[in-house]
C-alpha atoms as a PDB file:
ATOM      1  CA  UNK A   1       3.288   7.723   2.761  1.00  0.00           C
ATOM      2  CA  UNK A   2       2.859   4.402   4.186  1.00  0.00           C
ATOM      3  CA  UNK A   3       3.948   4.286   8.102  1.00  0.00           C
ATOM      4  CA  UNK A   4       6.613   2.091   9.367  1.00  0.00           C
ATOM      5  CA  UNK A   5       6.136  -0.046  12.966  1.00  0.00           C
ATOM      6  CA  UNK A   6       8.976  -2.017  14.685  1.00  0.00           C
ATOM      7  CA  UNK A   7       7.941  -3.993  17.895  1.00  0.00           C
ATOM      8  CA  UNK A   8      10.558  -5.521  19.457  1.00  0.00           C
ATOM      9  CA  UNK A   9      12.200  -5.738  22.940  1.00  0.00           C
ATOM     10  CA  UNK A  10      15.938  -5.531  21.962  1.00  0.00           C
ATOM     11  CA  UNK A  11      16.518  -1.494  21.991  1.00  0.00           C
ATOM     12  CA  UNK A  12      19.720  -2.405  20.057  1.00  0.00           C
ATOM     13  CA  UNK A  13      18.131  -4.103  17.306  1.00  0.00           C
ATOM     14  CA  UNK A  14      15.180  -1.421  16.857  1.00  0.00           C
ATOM     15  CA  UNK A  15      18.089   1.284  16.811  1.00  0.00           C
ATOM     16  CA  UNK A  16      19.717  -0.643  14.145  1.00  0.00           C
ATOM     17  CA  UNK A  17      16.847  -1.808  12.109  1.00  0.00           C
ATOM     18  CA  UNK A  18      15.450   1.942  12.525  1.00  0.00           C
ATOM     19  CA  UNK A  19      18.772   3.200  11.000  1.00  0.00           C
ATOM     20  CA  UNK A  20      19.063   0.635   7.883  1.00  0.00           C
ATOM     21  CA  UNK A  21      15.333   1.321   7.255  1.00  0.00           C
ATOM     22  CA  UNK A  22      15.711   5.371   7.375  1.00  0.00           C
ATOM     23  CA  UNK A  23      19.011   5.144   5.325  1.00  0.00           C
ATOM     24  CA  UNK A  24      17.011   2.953   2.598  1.00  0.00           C
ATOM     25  CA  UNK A  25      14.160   5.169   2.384  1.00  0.00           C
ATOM     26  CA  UNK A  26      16.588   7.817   2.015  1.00  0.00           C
ATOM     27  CA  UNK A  27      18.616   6.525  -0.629  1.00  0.00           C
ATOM     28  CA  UNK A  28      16.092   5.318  -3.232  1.00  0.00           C
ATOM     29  CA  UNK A  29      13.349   8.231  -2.192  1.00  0.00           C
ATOM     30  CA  UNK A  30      10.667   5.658  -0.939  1.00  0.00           C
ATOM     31  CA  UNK A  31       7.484   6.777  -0.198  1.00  0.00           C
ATOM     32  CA  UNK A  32       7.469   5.383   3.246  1.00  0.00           C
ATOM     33  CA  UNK A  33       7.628   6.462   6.999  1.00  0.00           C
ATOM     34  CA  UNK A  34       7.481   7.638   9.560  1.00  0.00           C
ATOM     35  CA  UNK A  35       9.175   5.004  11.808  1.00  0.00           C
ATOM     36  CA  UNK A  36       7.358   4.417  15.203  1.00  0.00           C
ATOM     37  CA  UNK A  37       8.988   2.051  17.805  1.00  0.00           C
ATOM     38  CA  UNK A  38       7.411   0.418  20.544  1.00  0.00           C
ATOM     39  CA  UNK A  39       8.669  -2.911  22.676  1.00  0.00           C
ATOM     40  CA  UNK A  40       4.886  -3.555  23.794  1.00  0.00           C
ATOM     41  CA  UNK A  41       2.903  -5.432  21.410  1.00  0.00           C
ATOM     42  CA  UNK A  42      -0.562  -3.447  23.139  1.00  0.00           C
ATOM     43  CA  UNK A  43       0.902  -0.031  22.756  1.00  0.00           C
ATOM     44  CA  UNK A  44       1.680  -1.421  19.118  1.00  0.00           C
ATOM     45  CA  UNK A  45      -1.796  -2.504  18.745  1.00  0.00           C
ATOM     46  CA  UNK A  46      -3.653   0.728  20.402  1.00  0.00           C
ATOM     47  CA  UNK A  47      -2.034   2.875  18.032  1.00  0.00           C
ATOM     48  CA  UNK A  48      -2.831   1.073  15.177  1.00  0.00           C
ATOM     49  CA  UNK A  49      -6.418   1.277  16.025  1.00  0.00           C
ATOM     50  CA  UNK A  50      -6.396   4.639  16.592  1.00  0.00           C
ATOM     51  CA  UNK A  51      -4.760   5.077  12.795  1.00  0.00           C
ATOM     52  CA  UNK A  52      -6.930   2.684  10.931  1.00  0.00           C
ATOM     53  CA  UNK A  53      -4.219   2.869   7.974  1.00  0.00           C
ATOM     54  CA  UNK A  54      -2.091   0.482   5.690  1.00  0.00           C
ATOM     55  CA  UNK A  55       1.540   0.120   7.048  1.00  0.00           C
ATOM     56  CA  UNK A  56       4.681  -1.775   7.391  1.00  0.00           C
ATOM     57  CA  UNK A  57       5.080  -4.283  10.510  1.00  0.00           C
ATOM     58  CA  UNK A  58       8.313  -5.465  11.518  1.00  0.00           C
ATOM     59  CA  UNK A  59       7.467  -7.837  14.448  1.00  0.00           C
ATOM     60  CA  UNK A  60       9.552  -9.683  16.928  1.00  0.00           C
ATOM     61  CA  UNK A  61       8.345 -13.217  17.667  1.00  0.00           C
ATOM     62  CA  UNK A  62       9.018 -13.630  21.309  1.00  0.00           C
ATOM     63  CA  UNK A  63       7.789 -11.194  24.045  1.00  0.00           C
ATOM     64  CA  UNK A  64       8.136 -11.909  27.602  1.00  0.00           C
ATOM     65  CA  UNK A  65       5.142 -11.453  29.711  1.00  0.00           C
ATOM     66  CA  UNK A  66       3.022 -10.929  26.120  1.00  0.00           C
ATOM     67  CA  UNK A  67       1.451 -12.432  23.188  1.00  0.00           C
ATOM     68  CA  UNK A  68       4.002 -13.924  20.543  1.00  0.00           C
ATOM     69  CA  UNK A  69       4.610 -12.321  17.418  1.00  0.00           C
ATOM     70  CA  UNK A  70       2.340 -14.652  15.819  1.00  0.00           C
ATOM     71  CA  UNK A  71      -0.970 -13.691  18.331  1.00  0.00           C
ATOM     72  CA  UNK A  72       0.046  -9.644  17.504  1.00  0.00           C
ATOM     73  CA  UNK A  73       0.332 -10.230  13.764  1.00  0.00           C
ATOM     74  CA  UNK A  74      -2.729 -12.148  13.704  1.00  0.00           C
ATOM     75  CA  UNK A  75      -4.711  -8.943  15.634  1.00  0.00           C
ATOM     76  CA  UNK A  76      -2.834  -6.373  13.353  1.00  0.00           C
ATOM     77  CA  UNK A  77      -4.673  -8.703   9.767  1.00  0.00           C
ATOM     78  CA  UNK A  78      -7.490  -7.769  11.955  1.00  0.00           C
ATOM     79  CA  UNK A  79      -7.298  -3.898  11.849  1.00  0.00           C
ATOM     80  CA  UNK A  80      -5.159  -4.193   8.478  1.00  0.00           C
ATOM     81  CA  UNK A  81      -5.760  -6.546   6.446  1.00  0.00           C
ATOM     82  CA  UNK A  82      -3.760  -5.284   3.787  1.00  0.00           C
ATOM     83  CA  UNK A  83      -0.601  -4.639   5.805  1.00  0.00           C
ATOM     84  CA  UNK A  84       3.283  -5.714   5.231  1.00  0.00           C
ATOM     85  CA  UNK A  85       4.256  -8.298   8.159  1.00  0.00           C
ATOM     86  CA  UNK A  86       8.057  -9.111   8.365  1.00  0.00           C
ATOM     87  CA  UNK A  87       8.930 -11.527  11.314  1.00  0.00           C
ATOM     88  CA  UNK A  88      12.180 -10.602  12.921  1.00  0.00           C
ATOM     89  CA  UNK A  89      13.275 -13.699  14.720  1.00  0.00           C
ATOM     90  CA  UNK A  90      15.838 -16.077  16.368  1.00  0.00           C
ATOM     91  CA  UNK A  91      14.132 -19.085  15.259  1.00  0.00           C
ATOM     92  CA  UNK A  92      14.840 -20.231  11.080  1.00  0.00           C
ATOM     93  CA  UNK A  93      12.005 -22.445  10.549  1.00  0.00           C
ATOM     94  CA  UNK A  94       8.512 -20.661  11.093  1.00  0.00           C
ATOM     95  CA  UNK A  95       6.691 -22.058   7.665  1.00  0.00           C
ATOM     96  CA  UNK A  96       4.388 -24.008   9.863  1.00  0.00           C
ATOM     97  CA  UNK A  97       3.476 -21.437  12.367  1.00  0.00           C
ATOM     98  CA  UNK A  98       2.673 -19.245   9.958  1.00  0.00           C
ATOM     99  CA  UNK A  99       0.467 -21.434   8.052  1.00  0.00           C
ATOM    100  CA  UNK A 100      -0.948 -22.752  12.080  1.00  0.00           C
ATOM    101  CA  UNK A 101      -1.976 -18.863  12.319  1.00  0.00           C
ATOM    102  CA  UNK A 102      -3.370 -18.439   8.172  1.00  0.00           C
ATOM    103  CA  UNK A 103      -1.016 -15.339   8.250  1.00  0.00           C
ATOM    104  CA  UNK A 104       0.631 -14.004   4.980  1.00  0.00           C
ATOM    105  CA  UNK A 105       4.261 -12.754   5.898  1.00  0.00           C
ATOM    106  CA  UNK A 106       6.427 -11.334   3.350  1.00  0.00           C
ATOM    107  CA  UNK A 107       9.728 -12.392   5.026  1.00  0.00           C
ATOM    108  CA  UNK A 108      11.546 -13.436   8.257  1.00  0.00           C
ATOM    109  CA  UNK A 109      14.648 -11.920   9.579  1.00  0.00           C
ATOM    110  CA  UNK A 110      16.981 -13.786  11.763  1.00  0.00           C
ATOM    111  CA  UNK A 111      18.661 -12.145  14.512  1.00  0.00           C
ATOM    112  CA  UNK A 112      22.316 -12.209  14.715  1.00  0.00           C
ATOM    113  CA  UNK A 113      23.651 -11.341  11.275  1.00  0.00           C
ATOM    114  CA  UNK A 114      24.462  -7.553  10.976  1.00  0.00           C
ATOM    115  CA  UNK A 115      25.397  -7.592   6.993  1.00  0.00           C
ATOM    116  CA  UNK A 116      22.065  -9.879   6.590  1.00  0.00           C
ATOM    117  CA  UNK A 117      19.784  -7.760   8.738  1.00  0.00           C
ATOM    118  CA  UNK A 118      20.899  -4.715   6.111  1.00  0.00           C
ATOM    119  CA  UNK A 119      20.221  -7.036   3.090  1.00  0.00           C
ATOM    120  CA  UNK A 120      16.869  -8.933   4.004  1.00  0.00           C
ATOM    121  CA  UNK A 121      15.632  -5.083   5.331  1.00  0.00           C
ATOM    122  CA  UNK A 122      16.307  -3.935   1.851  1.00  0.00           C
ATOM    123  CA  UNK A 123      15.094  -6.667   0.158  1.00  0.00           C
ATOM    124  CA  UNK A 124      11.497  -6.149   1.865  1.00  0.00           C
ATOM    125  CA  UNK A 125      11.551  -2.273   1.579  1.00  0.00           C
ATOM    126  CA  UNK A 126      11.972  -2.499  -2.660  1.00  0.00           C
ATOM    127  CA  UNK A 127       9.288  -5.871  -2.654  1.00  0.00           C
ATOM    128  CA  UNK A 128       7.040  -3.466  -0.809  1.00  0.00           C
ATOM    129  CA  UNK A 129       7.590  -0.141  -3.088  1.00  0.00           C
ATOM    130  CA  UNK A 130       7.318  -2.829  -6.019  1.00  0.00           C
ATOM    131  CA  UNK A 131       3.839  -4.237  -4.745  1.00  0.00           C
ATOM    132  CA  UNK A 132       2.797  -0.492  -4.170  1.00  0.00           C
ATOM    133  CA  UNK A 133       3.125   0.326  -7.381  1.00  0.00           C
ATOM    134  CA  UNK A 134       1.593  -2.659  -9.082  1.00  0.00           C
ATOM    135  CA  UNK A 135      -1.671  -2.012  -6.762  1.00  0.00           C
ATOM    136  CA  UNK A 136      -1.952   1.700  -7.979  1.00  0.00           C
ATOM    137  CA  UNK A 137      -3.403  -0.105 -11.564  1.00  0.00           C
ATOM    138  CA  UNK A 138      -5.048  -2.550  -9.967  1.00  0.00           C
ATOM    139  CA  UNK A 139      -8.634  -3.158  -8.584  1.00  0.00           C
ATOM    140  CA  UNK A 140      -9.320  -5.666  -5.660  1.00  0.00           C
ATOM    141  CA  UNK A 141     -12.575  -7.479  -4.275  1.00  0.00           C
ATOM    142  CA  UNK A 142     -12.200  -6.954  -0.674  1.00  0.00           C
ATOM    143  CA  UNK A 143     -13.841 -10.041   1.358  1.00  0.00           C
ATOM    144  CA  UNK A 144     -14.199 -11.460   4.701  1.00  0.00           C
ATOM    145  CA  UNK A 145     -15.267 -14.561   6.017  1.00  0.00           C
ATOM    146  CA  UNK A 146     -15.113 -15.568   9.693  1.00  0.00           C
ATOM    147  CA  UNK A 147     -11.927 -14.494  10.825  1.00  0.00           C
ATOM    148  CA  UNK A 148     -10.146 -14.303   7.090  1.00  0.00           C
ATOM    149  CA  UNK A 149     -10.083 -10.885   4.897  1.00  0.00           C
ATOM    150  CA  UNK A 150      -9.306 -11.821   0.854  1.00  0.00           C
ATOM    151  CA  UNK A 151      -7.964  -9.005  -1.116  1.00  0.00           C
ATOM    152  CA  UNK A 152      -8.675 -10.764  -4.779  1.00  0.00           C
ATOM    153  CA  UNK A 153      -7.570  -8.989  -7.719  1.00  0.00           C
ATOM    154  CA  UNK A 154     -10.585  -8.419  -9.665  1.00  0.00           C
ATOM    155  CA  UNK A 155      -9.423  -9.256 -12.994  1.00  0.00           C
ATOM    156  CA  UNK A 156      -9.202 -12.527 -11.392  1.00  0.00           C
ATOM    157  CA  UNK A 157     -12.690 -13.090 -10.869  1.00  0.00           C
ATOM    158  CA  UNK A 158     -14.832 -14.803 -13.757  1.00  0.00           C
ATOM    159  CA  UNK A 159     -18.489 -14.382 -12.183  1.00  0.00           C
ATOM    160  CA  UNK A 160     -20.524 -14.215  -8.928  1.00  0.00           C
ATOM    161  CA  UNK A 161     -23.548 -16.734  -8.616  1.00  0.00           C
ATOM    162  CA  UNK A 162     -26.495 -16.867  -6.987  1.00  0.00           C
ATOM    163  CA  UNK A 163     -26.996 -19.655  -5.487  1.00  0.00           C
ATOM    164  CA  UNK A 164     -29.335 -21.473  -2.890  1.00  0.00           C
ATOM    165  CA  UNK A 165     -31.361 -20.025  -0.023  1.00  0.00           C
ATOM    166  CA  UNK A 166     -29.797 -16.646   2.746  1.00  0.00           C
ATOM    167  CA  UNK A 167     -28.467 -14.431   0.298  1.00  0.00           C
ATOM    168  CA  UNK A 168     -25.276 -16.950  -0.797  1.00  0.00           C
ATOM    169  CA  UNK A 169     -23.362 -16.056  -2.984  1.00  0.00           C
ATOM    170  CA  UNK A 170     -20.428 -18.349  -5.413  1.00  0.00           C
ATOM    171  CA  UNK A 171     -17.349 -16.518  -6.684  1.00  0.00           C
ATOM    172  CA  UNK A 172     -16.112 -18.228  -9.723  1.00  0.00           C
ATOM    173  CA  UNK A 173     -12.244 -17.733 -10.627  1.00  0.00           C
ATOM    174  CA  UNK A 174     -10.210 -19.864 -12.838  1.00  0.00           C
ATOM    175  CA  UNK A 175      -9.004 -22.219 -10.124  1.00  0.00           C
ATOM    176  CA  UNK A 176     -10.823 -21.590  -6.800  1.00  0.00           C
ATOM    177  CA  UNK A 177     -14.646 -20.944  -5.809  1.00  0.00           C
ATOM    178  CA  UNK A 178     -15.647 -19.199  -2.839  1.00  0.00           C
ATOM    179  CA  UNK A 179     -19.069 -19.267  -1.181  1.00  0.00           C
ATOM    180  CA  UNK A 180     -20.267 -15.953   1.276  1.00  0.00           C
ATOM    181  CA  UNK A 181     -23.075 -14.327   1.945  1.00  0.00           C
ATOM    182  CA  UNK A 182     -24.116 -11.276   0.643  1.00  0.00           C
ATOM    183  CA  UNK A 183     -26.577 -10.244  -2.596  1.00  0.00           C
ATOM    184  CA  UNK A 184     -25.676  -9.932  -6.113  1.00  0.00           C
ATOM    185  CA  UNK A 185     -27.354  -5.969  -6.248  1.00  0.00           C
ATOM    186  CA  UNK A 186     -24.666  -4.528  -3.841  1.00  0.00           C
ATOM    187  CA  UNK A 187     -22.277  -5.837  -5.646  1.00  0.00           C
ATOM    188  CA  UNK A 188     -23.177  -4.592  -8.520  1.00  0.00           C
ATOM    189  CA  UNK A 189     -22.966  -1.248  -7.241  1.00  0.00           C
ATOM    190  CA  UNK A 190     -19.527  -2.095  -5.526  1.00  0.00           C
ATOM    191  CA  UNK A 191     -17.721  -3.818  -8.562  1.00  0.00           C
ATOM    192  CA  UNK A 192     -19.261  -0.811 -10.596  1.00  0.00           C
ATOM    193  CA  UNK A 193     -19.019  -1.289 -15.134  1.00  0.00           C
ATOM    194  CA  UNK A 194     -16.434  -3.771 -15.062  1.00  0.00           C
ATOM    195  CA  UNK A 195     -19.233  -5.916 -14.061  1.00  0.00           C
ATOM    196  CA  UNK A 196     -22.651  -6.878 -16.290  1.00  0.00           C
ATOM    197  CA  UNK A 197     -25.439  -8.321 -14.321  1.00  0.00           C
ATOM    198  CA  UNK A 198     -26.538 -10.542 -17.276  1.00  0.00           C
ATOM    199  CA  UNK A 199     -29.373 -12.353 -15.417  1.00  0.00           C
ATOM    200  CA  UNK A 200     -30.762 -11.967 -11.590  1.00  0.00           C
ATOM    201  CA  UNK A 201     -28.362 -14.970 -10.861  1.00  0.00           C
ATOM    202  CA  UNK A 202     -24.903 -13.572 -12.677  1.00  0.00           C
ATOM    203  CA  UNK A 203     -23.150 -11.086 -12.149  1.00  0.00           C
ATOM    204  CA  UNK A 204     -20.263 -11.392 -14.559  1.00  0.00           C
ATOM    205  CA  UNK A 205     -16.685 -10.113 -15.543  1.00  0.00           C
ATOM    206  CA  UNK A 206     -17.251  -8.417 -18.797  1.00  0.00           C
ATOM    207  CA  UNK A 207     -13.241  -8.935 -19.628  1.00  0.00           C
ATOM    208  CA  UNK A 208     -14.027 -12.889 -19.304  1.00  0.00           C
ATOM    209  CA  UNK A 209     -16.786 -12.919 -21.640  1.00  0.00           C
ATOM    210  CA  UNK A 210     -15.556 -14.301 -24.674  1.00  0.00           C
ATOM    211  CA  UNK A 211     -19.357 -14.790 -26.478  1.00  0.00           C
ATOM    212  CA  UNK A 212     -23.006 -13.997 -26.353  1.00  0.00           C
ATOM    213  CA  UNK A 213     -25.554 -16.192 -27.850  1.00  0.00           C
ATOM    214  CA  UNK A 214     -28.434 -14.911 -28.429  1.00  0.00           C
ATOM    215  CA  UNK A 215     -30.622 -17.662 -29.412  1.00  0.00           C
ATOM    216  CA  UNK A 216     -30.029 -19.580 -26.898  1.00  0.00           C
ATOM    217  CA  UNK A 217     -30.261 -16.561 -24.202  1.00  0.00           C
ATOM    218  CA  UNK A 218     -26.342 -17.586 -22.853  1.00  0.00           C
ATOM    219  CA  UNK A 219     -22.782 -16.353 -22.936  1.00  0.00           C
ATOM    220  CA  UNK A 220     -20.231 -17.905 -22.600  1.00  0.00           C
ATOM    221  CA  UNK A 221     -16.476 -17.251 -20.501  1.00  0.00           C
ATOM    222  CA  UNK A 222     -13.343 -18.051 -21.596  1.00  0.00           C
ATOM    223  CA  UNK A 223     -12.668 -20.718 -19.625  1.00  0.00           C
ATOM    224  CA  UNK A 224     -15.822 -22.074 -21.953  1.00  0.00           C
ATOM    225  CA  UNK A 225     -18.355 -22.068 -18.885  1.00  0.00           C
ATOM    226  CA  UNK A 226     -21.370 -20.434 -19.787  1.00  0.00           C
ATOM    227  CA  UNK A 227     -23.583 -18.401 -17.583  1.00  0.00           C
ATOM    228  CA  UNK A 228     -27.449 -17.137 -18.634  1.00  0.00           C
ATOM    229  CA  UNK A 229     -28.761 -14.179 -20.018  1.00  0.00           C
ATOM    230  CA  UNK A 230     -32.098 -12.476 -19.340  1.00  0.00           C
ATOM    231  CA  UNK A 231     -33.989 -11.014 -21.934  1.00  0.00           C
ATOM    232  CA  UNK A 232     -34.031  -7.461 -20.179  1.00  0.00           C
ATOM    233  CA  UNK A 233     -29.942  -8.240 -20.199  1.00  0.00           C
ATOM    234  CA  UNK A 234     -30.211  -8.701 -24.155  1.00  0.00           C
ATOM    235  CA  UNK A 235     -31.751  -5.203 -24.568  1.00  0.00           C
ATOM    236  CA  UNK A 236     -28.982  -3.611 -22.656  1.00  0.00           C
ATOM    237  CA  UNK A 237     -25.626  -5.144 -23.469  1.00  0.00           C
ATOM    238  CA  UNK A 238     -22.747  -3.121 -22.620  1.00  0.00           C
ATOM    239  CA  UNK A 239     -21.167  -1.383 -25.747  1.00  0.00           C
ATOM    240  CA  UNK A 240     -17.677  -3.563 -24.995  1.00  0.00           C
ATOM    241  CA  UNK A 241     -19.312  -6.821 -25.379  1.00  0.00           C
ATOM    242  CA  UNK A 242     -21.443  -6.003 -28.530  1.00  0.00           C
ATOM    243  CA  UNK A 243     -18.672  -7.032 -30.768  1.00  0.00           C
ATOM    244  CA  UNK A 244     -18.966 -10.694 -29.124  1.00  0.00           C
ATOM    245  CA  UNK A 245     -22.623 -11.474 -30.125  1.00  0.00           C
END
């Protein structure tokens, strides 16, 4: 089950959002809970420490005396990275500060509205039970840089590169590159047979390779870049990509 959190300073609202959330979960058997409550954004954050797990935040923006909403979401990516942040909120336009912060929210709830509260509650409890499920098939690259953790589908991923000097390291997708450091050998033991190192520089997505050329040593993606091949690589294609030579 993955734990709920509510952290807000209105005892009214966390009784009510408590009850909508415990009635949905409930109804369409979700595999969520339990529900912990706290109006102190460092009690909130000492537990989650002390859990290290994957949960459900639903944060109140404004604390008196304590960090905004934005500060505690921005510690909880810390410690979960993969977590489910819904702002609840008196303000309607927060695009910007959540952008300002490089936080990944799935929704904002504005205080007030009783028969919205119940709707926008629900609306995040099936996204979430819905994202849940697509995960359990899929595969993700974990990666951090500086103060930003990437969860990147794997499928997504065309190659990894070696490139320059200190062990950096290119990640090729269809639309976006990323540079990091780190060596192509442990990820070769992370990303596991999904992944062929074809030459000491490549380390490539055998479901992207679209041909091998042996002549010319190369194979090529099928976005038409092509990468090298070694000729200890040629000796030892995997049996997937055999049919491609």
């Amino acid at each position: 089950m993955i734990p709920i959190y509510l952290c807000d300073d209105e005892p009214q609202l966390t009784k009510a959002l408590a009850e909508i959330i415990n009635n949905q979960v409930m109804i369409d058997a979700l595999d969520m809970g339990p529900i912990s409550i706290s109006d102190n954004p460092e009690m909130l954050l000492t537990k989650i420490k002390e859990k290290r797990e994957r949960a459900i935040y639903f944060l109140d923006i404004d604390f008196p005396e304590f960090k905004n909403g934005f500060e505690l979401a921005t510690e909880i990516r810390q410690i979960d990275p993969r977590g489910f942040i819904v702002f609840i909120t008196a303000h309607t336009d927060l695009a910007m500060e959540t952008f300002k912060y490089r936080l990944e929210a799935m929704d904002y709830i504005v205080k007030g509205d009783e028969k919205l509260l119940k709707e926008k509650v629900q609306s995040c409890l099936s996204s979430i039970e819905q994202r849940l499920g697509d995960e359990a098939n899929e595969s993700f690259f974990t990666l951090k840089i500086l103060d930003e953790v990437r969860h990147i589908p794997t499928k997504q991923i065309l190659y990894f590169e070696a490139s320059g000097h200190n062990h950096q390291i290119r990640l090729q997708m269809q639309d976006e590159i990323i540079d990091f450091y780190g060596t192509l050998q442990n990820l070769e033991v992370e990303l596991g047979d999904d992944f062929w190192r074809c030459h000491r520089g490549y380390l490539v997505n055998i479901y992207h390779v679209s041909r091998i050329y042996m002549r010319t040593n190369e194979l090529e993606l099928d976005n038409q870049e092509r990468c090298l091949m070694s000729r200890r690589a040629k000796l030892n294609i995997p049996n997937s990509l055999k049919v491609k030579v």
